[in-house]
PDB file of N, CA and C in Angstrom:
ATOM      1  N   UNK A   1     -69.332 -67.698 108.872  1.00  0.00           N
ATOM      2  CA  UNK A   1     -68.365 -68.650 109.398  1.00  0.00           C
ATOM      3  C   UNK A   1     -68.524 -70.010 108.725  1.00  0.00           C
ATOM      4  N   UNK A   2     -69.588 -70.199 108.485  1.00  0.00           N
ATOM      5  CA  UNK A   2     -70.000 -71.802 107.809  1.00  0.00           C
ATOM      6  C   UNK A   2     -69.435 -71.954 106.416  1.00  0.00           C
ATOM      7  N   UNK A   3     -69.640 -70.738 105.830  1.00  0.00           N
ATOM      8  CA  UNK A   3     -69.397 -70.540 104.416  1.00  0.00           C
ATOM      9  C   UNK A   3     -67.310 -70.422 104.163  1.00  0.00           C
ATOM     10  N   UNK A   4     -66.880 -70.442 105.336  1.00  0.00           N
ATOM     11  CA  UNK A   4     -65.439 -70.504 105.107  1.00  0.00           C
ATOM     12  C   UNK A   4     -64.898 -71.577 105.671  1.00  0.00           C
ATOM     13  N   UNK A   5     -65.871 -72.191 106.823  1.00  0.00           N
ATOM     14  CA  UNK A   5     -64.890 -73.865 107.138  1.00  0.00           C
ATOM     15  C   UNK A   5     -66.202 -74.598 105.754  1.00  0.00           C
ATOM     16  N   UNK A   6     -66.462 -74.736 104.969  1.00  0.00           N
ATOM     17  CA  UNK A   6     -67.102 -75.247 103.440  1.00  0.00           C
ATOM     18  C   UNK A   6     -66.302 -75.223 103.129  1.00  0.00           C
ATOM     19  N   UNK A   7     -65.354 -74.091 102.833  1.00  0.00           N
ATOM     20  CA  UNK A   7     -64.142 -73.771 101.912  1.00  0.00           C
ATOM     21  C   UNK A   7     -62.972 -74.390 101.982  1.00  0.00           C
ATOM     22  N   UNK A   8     -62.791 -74.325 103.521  1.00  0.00           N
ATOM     23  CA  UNK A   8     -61.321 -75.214 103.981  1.00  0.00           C
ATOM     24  C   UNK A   8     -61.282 -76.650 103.596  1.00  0.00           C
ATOM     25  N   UNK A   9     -62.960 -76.661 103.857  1.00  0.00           N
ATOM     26  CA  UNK A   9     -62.860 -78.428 103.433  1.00  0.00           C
ATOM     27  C   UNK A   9     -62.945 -78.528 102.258  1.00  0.00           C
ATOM     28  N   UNK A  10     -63.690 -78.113 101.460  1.00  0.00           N
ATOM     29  CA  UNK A  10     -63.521 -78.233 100.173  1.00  0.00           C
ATOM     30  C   UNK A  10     -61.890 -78.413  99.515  1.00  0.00           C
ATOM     31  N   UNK A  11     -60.973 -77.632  99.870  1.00  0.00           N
ATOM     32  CA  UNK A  11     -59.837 -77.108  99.885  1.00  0.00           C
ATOM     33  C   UNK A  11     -58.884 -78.479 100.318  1.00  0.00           C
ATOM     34  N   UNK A  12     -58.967 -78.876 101.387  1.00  0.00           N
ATOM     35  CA  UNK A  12     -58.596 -80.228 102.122  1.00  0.00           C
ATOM     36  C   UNK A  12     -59.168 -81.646 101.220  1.00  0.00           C
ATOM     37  N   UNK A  13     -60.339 -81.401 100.763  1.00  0.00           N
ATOM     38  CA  UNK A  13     -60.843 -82.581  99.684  1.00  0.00           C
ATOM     39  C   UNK A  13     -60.045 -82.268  98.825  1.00  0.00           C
ATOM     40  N   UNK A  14     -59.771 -81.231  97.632  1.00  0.00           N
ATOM     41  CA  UNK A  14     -59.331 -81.194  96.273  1.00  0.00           C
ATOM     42  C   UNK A  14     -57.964 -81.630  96.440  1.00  0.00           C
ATOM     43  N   UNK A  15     -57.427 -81.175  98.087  1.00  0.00           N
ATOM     44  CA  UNK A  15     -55.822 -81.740  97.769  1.00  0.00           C
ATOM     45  C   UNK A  15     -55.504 -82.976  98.230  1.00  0.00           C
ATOM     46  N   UNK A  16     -56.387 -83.825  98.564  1.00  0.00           N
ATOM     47  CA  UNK A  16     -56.175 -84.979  99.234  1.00  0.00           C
ATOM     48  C   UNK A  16     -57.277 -85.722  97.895  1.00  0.00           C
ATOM     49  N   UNK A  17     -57.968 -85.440  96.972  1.00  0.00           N
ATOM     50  CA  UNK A  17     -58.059 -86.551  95.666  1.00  0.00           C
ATOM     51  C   UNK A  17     -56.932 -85.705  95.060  1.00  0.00           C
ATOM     52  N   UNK A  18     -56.433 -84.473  95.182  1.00  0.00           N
ATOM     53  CA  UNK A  18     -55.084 -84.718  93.687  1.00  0.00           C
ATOM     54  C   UNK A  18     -53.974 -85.353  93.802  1.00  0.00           C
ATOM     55  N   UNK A  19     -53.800 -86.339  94.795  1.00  0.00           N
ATOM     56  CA  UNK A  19     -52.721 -87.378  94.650  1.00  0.00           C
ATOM     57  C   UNK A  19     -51.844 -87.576  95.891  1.00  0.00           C
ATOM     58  N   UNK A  20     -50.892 -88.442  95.504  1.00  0.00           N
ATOM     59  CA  UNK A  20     -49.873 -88.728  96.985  1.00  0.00           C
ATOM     60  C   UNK A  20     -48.377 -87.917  96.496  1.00  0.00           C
ATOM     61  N   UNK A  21     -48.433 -87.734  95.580  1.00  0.00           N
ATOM     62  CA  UNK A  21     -46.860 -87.607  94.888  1.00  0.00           C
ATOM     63  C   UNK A  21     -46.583 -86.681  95.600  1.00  0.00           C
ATOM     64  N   UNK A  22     -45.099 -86.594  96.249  1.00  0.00           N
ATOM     65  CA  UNK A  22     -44.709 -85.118  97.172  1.00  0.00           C
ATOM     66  C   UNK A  22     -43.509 -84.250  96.145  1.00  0.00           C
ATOM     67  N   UNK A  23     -43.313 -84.734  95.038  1.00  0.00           N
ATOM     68  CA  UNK A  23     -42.642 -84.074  94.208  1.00  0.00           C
ATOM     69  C   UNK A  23     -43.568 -83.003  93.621  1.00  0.00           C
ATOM     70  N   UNK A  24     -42.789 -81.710  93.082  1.00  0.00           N
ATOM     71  CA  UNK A  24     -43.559 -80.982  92.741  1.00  0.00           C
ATOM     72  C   UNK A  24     -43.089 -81.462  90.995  1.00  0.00           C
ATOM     73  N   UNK A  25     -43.892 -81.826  89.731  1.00  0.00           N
ATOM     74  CA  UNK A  25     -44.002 -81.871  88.872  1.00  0.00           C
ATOM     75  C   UNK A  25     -44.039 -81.190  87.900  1.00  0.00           C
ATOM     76  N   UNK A  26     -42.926 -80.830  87.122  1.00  0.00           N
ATOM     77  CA  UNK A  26     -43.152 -79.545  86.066  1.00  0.00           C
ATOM     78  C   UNK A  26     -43.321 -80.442  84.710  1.00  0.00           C
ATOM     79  N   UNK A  27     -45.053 -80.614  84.147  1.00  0.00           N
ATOM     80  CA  UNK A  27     -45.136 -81.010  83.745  1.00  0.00           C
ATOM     81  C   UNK A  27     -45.120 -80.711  82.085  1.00  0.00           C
ATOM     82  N   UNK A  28     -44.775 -79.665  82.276  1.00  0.00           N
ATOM     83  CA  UNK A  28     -43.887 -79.315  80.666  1.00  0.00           C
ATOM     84  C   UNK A  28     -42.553 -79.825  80.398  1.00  0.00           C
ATOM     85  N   UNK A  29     -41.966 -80.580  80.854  1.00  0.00           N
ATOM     86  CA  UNK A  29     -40.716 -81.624  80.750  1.00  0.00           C
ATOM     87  C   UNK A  29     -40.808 -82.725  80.652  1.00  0.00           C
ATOM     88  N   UNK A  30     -40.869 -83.244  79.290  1.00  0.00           N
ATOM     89  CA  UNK A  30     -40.958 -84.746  79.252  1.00  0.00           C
ATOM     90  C   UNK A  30     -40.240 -85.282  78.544  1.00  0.00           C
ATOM     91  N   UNK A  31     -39.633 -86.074  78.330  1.00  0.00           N
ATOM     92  CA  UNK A  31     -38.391 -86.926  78.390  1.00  0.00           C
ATOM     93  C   UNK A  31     -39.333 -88.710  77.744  1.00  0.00           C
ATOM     94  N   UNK A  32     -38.666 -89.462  76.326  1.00  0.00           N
ATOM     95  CA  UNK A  32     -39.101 -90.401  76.457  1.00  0.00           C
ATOM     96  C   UNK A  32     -38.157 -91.587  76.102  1.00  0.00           C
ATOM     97  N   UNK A  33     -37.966 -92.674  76.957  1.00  0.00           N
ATOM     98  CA  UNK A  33     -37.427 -93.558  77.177  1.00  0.00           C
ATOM     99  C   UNK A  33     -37.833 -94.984  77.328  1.00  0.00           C
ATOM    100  N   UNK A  34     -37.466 -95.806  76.341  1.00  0.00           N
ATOM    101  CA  UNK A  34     -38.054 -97.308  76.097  1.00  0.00           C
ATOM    102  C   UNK A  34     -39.011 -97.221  76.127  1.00  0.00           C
ATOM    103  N   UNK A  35     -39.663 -96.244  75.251  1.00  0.00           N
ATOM    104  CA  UNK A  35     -41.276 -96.325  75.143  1.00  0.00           C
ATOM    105  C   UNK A  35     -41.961 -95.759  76.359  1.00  0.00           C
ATOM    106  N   UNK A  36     -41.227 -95.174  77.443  1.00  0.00           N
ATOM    107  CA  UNK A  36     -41.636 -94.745  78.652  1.00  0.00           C
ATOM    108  C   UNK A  36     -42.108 -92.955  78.831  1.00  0.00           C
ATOM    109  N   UNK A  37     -43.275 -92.409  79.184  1.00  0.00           N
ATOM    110  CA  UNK A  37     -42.742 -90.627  78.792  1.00  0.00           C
ATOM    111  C   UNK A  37     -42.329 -90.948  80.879  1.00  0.00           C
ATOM    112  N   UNK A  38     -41.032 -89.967  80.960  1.00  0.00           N
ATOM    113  CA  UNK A  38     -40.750 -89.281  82.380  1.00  0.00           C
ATOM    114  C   UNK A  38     -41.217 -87.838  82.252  1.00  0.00           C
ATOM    115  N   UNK A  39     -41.751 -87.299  83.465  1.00  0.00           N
ATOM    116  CA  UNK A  39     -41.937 -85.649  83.701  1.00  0.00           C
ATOM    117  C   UNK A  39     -41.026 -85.166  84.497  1.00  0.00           C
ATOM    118  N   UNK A  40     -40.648 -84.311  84.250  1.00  0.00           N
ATOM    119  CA  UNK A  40     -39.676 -83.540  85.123  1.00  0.00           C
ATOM    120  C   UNK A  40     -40.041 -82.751  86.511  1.00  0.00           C
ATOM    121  N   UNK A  41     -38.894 -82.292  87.458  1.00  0.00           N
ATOM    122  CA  UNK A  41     -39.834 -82.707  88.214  1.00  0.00           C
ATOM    123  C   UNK A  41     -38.553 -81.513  88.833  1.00  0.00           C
ATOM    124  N   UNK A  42     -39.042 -80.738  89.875  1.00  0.00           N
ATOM    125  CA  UNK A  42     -38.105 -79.973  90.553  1.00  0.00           C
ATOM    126  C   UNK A  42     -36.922 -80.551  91.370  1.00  0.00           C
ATOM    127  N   UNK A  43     -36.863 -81.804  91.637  1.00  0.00           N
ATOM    128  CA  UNK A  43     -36.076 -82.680  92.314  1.00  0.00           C
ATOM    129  C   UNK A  43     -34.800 -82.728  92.104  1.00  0.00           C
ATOM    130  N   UNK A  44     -33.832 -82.431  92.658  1.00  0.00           N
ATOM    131  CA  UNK A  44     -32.224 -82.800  92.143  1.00  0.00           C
ATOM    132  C   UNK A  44     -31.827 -83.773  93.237  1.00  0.00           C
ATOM    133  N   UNK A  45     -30.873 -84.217  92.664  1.00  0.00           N
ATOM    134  CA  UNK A  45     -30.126 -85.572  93.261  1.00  0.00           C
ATOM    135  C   UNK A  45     -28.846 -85.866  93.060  1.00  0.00           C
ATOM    136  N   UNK A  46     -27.583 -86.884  93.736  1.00  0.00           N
ATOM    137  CA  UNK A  46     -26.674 -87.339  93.328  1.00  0.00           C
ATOM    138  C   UNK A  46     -27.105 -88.606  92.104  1.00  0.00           C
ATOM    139  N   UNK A  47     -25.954 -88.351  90.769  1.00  0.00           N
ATOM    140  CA  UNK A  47     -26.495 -89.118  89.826  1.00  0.00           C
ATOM    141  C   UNK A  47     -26.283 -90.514  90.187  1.00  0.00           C
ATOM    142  N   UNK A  48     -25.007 -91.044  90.899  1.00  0.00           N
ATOM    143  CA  UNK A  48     -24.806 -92.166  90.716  1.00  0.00           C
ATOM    144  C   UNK A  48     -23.525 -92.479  90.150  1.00  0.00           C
ATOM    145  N   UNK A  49     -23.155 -93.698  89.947  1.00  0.00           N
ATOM    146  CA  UNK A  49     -21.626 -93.917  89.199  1.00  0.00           C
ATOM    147  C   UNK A  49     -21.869 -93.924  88.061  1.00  0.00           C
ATOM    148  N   UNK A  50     -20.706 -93.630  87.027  1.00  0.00           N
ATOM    149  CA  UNK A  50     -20.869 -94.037  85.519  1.00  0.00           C
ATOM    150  C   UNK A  50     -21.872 -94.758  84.832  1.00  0.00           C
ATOM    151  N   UNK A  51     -21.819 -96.172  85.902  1.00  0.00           N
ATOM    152  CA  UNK A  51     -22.231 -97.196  84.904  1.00  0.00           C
ATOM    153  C   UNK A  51     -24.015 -96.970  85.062  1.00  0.00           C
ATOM    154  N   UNK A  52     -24.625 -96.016  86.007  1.00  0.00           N
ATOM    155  CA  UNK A  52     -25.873 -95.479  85.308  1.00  0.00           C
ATOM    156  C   UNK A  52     -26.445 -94.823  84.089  1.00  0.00           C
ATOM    157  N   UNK A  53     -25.506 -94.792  83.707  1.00  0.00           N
ATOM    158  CA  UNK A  53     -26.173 -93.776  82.505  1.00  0.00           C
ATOM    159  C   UNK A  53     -26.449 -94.789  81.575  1.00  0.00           C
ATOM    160  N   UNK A  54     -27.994 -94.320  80.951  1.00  0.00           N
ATOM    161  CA  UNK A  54     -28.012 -94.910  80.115  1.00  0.00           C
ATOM    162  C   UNK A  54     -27.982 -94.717  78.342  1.00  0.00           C
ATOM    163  N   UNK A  55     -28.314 -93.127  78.269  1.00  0.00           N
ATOM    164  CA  UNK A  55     -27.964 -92.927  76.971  1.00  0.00           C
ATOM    165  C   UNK A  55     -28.483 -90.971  77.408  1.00  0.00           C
ATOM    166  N   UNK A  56     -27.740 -91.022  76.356  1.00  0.00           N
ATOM    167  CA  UNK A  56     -28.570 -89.296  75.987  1.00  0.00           C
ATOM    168  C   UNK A  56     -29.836 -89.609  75.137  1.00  0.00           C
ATOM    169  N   UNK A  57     -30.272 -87.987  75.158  1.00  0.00           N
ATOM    170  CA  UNK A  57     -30.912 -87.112  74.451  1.00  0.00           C
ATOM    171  C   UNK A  57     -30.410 -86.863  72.955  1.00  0.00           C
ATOM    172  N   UNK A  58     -31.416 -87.523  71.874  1.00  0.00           N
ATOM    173  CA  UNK A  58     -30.576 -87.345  70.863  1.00  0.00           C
ATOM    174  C   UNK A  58     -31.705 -86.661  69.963  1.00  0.00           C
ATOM    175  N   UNK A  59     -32.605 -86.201  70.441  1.00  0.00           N
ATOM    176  CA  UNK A  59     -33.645 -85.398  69.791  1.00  0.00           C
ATOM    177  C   UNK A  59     -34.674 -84.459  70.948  1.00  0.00           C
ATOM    178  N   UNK A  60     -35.349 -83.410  69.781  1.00  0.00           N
ATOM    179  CA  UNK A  60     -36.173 -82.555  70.708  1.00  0.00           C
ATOM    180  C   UNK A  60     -37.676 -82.382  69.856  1.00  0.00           C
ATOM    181  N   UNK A  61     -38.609 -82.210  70.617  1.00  0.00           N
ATOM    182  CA  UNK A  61     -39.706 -81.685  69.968  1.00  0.00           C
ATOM    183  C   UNK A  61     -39.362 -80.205  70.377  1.00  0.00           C
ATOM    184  N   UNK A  62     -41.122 -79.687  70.370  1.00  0.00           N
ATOM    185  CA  UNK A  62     -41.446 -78.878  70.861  1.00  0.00           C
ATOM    186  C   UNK A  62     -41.910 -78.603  71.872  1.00  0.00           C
ATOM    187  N   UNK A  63     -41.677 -77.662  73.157  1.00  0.00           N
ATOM    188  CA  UNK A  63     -41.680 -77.617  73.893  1.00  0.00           C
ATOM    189  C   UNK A  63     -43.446 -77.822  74.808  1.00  0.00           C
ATOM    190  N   UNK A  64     -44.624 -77.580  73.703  1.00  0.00           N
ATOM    191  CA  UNK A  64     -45.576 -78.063  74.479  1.00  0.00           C
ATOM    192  C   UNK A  64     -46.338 -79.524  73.551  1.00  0.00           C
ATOM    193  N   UNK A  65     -45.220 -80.272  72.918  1.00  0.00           N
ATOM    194  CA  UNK A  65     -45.267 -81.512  72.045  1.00  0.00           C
ATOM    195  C   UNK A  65     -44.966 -82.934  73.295  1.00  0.00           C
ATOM    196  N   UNK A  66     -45.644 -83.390  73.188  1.00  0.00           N
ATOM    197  CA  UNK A  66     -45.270 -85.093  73.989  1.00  0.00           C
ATOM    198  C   UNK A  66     -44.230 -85.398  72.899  1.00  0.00           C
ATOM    199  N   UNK A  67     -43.016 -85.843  73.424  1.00  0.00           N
ATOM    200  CA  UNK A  67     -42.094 -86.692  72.397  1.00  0.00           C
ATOM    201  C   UNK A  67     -42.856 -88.013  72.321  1.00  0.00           C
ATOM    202  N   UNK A  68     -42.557 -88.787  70.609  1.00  0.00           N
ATOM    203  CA  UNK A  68     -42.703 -89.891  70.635  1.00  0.00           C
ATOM    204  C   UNK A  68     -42.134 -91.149  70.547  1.00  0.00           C
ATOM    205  N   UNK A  69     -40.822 -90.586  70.079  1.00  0.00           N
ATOM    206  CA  UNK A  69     -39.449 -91.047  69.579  1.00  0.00           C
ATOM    207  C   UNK A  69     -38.415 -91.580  71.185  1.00  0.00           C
ATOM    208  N   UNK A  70     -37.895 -92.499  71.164  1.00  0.00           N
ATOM    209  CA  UNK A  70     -36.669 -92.825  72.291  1.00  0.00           C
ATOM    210  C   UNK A  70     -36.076 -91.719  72.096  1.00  0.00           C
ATOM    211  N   UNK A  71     -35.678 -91.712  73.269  1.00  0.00           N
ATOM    212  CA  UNK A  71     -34.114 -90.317  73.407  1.00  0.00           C
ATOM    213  C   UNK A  71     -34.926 -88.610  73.110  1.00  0.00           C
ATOM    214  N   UNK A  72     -36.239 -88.673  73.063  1.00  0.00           N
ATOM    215  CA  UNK A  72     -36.518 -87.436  72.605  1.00  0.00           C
ATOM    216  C   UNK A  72     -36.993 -86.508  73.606  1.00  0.00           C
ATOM    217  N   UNK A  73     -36.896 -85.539  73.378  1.00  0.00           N
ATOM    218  CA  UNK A  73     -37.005 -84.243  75.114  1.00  0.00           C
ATOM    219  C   UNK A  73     -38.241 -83.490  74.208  1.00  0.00           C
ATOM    220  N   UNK A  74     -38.919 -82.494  75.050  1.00  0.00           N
ATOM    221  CA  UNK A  74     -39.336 -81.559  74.580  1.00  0.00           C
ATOM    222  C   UNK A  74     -39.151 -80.183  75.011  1.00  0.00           C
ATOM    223  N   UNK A  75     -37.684 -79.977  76.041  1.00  0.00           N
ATOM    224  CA  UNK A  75     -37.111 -79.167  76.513  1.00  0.00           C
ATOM    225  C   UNK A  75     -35.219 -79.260  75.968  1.00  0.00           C
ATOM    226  N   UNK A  76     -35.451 -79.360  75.257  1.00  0.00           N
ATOM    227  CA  UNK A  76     -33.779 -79.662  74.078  1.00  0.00           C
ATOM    228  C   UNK A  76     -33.067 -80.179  74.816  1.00  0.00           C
ATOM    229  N   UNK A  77     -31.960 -79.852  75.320  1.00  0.00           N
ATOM    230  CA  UNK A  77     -30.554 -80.428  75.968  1.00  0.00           C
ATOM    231  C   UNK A  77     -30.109 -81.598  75.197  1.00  0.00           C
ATOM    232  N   UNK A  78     -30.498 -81.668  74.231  1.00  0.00           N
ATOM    233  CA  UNK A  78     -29.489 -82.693  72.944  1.00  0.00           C
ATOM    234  C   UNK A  78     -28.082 -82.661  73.090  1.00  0.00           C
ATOM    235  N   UNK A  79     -27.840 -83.906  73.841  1.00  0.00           N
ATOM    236  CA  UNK A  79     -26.714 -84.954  73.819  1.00  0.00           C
ATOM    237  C   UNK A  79     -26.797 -84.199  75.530  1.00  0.00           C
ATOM    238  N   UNK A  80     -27.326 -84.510  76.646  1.00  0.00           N
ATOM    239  CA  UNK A  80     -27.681 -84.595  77.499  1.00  0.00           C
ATOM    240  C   UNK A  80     -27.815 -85.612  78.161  1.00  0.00           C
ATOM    241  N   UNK A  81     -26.700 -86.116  79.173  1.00  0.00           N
ATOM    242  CA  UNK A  81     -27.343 -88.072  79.662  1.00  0.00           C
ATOM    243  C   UNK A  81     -28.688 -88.159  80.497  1.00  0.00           C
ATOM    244  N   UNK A  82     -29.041 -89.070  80.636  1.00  0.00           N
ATOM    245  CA  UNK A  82     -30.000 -90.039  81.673  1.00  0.00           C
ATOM    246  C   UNK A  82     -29.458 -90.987  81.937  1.00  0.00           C
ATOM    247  N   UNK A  83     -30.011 -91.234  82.903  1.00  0.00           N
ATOM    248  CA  UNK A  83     -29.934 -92.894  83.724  1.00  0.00           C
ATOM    249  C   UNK A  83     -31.042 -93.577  83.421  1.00  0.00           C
ATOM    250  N   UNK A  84     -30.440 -95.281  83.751  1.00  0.00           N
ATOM    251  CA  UNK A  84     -31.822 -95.851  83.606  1.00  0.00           C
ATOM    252  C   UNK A  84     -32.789 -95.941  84.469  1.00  0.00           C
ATOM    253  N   UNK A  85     -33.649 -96.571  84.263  1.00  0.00           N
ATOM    254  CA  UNK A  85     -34.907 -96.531  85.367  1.00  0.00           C
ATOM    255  C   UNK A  85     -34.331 -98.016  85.998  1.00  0.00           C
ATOM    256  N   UNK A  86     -34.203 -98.365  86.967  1.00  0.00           N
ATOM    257  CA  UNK A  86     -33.785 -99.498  87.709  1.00  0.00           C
ATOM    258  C   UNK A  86     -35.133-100.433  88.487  1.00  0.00           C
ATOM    259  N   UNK A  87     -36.642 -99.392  87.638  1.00  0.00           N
ATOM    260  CA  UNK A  87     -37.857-100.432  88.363  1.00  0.00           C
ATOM    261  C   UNK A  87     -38.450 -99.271  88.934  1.00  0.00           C
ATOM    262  N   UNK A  88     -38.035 -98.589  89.588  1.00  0.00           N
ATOM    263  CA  UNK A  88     -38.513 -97.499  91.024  1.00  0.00           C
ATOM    264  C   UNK A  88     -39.454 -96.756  90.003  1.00  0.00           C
ATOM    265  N   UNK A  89     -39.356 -96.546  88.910  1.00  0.00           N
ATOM    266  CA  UNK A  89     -40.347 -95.375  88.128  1.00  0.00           C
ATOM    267  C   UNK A  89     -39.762 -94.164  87.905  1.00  0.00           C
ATOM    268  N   UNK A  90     -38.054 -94.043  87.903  1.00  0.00           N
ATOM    269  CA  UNK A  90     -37.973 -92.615  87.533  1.00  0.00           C
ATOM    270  C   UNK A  90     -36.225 -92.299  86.997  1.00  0.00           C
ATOM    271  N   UNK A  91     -35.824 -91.612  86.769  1.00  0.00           N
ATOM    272  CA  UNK A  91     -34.427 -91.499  86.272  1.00  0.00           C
ATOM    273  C   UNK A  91     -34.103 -90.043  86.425  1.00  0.00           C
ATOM    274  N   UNK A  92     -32.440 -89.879  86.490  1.00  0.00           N
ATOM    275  CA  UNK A  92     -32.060 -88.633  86.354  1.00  0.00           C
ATOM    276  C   UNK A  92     -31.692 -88.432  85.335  1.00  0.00           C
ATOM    277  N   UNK A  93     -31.831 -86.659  84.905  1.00  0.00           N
ATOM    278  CA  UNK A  93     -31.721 -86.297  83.813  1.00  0.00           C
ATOM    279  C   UNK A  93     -30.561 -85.435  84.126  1.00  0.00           C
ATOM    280  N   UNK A  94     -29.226 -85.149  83.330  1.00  0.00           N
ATOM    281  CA  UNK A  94     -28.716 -83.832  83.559  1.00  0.00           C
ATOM    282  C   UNK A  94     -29.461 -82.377  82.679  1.00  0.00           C
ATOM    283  N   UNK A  95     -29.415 -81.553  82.783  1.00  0.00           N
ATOM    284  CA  UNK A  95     -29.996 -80.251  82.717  1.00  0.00           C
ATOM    285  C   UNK A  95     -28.788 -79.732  82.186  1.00  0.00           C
ATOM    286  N   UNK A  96     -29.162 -78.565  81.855  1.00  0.00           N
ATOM    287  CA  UNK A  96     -28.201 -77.357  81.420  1.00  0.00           C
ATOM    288  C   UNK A  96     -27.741 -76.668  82.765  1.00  0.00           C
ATOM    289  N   UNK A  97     -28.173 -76.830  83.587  1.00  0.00           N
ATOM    290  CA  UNK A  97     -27.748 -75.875  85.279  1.00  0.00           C
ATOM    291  C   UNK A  97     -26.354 -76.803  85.891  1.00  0.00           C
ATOM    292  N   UNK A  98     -26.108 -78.594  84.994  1.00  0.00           N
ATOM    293  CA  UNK A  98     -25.280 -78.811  85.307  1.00  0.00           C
ATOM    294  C   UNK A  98     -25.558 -80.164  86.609  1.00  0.00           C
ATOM    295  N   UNK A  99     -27.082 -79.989  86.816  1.00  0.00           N
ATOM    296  CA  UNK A  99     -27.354 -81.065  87.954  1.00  0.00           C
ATOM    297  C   UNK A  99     -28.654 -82.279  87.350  1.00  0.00           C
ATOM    298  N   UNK A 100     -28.209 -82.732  88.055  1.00  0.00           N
ATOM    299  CA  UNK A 100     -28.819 -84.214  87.662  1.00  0.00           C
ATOM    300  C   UNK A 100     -30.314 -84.057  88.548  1.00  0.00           C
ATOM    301  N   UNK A 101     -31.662 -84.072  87.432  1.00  0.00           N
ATOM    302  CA  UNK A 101     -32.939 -83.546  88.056  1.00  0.00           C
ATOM    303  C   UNK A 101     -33.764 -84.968  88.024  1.00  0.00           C
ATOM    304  N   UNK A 102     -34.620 -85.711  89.232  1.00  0.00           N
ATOM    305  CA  UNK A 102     -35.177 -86.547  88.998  1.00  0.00           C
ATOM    306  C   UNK A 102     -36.548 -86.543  88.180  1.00  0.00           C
ATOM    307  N   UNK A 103     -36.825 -87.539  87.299  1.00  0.00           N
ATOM    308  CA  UNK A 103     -37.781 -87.468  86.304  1.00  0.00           C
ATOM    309  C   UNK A 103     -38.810 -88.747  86.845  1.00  0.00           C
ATOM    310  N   UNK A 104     -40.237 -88.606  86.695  1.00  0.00           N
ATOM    311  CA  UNK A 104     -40.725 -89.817  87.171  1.00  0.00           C
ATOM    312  C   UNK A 104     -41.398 -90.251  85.603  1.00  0.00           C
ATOM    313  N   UNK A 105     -41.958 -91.388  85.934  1.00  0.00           N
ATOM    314  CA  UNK A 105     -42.611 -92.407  84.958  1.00  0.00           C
ATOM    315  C   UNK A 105     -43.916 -91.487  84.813  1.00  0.00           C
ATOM    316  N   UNK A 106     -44.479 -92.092  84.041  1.00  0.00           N
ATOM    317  CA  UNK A 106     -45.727 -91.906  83.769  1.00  0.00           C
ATOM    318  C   UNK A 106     -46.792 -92.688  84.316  1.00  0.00           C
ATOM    319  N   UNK A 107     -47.773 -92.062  84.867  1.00  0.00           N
ATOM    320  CA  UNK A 107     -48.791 -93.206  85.752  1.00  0.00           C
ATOM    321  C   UNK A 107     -49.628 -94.033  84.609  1.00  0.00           C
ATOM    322  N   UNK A 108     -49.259 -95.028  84.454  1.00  0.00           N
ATOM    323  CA  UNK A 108     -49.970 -96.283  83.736  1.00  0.00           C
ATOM    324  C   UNK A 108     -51.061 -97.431  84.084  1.00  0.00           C
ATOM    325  N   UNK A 109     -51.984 -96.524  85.312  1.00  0.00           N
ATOM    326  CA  UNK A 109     -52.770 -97.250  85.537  1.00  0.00           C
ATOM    327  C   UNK A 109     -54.168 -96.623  85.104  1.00  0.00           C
TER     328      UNK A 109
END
């Protein structure tokens, strides 16, 4: 019995230091913008009006490559919009499914 509430807690520690973020993070999607990388992230959302967007996707790496370039994906969708980041840390991306997926910043601390 001792040897399985060890476990739970152990279990309860590892997920309470791996972070606060309640998004689930697919961190093979990255997206880079004003020098910024975003990760993709299972999240969909309403995009917003027009005047969010801020540019496409005008390049791709490879899919397990960090882009280094503005505008560059490493999941293609070339000529694909985004929005800008407005401060909050994150932007929508449209996808190929047609929906606008939220992307967060990169933790820079």
């Amino acid at each position: 019995m001792k040897r399985y509430l060890w476990l739970v807690g152990l279990i309860l520690a590892l997920t309470f230091l791996g972070g606060c973020r309640t998004e689930t993070v697919k961190s093979e999607m990255i997206l880079k913008v004003n020098d910024t990388l975003y990760y993709g992230t299972d999240e969909v959302g309403p995009m917003g009006d027009a005047g969010c967007v801020e540019g496409e996707i005008t390049s791709s790496v490879e899919l397990n490559s960090i882009p280094t370039e503005n505008g560059s994906s490493n999941f293609g969708c070339i000529g694909n919009s985004y929005t800008y980041d407005d401060g909050d840390g994150f932007i929508m991306v449209c996808l190929n499914d047609g929906e606008w997926h939220c992307f967060y910043a990169e933790n820079k601390e």
